[in-house]
C-alpha atoms as a PDB file:
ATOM      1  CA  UNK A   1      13.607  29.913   0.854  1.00  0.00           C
ATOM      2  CA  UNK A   2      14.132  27.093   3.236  1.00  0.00           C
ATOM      3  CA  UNK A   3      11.584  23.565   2.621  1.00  0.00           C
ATOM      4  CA  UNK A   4      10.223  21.870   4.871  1.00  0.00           C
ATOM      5  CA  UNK A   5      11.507  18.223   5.002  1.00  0.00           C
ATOM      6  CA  UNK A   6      10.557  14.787   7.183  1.00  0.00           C
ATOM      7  CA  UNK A   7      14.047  13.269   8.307  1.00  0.00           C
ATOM      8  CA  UNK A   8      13.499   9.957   9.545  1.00  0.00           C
ATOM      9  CA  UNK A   9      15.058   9.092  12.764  1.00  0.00           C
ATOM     10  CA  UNK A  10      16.509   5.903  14.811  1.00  0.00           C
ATOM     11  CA  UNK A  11      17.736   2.777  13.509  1.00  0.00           C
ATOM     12  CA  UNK A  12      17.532   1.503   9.979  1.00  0.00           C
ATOM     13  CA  UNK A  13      14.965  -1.606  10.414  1.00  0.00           C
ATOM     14  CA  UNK A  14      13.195  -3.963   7.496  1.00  0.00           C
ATOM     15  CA  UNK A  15       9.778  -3.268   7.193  1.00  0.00           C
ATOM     16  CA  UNK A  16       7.418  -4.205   4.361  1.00  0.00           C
ATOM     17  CA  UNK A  17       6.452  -1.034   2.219  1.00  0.00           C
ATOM     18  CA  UNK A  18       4.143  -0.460  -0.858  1.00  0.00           C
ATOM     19  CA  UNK A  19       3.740   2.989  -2.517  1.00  0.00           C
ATOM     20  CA  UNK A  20       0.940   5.327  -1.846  1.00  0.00           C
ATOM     21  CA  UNK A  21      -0.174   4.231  -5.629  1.00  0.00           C
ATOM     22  CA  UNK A  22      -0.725   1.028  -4.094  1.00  0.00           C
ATOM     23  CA  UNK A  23      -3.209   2.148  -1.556  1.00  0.00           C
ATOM     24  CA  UNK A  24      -7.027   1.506  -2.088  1.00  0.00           C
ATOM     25  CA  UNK A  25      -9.088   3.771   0.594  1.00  0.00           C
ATOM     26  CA  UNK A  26     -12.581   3.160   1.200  1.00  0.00           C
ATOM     27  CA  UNK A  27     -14.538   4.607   3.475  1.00  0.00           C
ATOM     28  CA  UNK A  28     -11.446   5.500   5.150  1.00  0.00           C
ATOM     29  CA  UNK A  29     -10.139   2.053   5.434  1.00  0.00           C
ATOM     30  CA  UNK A  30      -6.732   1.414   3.689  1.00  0.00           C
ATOM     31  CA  UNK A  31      -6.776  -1.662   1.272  1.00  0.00           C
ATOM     32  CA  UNK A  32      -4.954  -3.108  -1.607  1.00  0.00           C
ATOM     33  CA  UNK A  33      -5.066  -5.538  -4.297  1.00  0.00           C
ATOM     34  CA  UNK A  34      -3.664  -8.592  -4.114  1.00  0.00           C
ATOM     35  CA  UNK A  35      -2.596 -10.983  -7.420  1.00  0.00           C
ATOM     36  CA  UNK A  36      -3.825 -14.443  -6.156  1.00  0.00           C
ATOM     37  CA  UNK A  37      -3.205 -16.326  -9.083  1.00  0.00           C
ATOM     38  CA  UNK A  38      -3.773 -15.703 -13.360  1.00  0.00           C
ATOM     39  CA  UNK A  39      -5.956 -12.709 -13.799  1.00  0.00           C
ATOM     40  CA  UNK A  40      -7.355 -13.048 -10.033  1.00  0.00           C
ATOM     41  CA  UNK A  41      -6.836 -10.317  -6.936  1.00  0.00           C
ATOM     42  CA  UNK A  42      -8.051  -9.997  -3.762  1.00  0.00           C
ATOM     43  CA  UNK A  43      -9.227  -6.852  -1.776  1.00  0.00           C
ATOM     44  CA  UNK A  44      -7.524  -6.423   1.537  1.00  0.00           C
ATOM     45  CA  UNK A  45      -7.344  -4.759   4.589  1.00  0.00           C
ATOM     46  CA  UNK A  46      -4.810  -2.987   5.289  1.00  0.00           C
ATOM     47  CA  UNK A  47      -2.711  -2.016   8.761  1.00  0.00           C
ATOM     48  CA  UNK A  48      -0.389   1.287   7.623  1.00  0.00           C
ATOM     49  CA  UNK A  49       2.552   2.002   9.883  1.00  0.00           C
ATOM     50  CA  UNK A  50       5.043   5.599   8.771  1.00  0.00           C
ATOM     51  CA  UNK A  51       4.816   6.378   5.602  1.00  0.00           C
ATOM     52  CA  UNK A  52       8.007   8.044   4.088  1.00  0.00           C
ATOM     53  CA  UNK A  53       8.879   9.407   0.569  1.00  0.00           C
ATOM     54  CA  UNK A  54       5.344   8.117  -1.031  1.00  0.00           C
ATOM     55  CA  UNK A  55       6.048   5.046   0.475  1.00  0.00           C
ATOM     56  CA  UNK A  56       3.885   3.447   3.283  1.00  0.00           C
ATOM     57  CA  UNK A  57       4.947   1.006   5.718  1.00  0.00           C
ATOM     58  CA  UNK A  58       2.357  -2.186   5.966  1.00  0.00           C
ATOM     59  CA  UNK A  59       2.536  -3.719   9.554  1.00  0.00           C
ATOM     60  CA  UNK A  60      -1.247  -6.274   8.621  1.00  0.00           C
ATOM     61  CA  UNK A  61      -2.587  -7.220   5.277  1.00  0.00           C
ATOM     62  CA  UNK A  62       0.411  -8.650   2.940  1.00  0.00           C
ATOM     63  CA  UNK A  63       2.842 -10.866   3.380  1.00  0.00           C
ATOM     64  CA  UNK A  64       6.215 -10.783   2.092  1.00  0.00           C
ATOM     65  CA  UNK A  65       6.688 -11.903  -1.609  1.00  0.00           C
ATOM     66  CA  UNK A  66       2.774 -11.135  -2.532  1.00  0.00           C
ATOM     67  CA  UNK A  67       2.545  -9.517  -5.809  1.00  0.00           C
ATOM     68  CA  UNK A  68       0.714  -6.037  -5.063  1.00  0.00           C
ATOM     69  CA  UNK A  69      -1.248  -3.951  -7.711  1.00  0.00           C
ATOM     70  CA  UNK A  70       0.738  -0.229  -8.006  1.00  0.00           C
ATOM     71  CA  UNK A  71      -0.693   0.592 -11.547  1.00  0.00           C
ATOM     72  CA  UNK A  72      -4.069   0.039 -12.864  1.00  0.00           C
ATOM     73  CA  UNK A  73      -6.149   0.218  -9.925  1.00  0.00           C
ATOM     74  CA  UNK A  74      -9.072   1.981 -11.277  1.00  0.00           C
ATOM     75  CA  UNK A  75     -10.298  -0.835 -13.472  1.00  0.00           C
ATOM     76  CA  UNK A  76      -9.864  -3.625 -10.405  1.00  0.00           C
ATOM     77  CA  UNK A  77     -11.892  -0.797  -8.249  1.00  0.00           C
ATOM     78  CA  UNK A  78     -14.525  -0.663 -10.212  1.00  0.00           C
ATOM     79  CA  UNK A  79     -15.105  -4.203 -10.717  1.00  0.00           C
ATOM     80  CA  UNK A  80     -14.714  -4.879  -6.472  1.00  0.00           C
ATOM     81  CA  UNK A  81     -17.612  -1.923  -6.496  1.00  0.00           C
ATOM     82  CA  UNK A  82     -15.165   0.546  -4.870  1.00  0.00           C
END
């Protein structure tokens, strides 16, 4: 039997992209956590552009070279309440 498969198309480009493990919803808003310094993060907003291969493009929200949490999210949810 033949799959069904997403083939990206146009022009390679750079884009920022964090993995759907990365991804924080609440109430339908897409956030993640940010490390701000030693044992600190930050809850943020998130603007998703394509996502691809359990990856999602991030057009708002983080900035290149910020650390992002991918593992361990539960723990940092429940302490933000989410």
């Amino acid at each position: 039997p033949i799959s069904p498969a997403w083939l990206p198309t146009g022009p390679p480009r750079d884009a920022l992209v964090v993995p759907d493990s990365a991804i924080v919803e609440s109430n339908g808003m897409p956030l993640a956590f940010i490390k701000v310094g030693p044992e600190r993060f930050e809850l943020r907003e998130l603007t998703l552009g394509q996502a691809s291969a359990g990856r999602w493009e991030v057009l708002a929200g983080i900035e290149p070279g910020e650390r992002v949490v991918v593992d361990g999210t539960s723990p940092l949810r429940a302490i933000a309440g989410r």
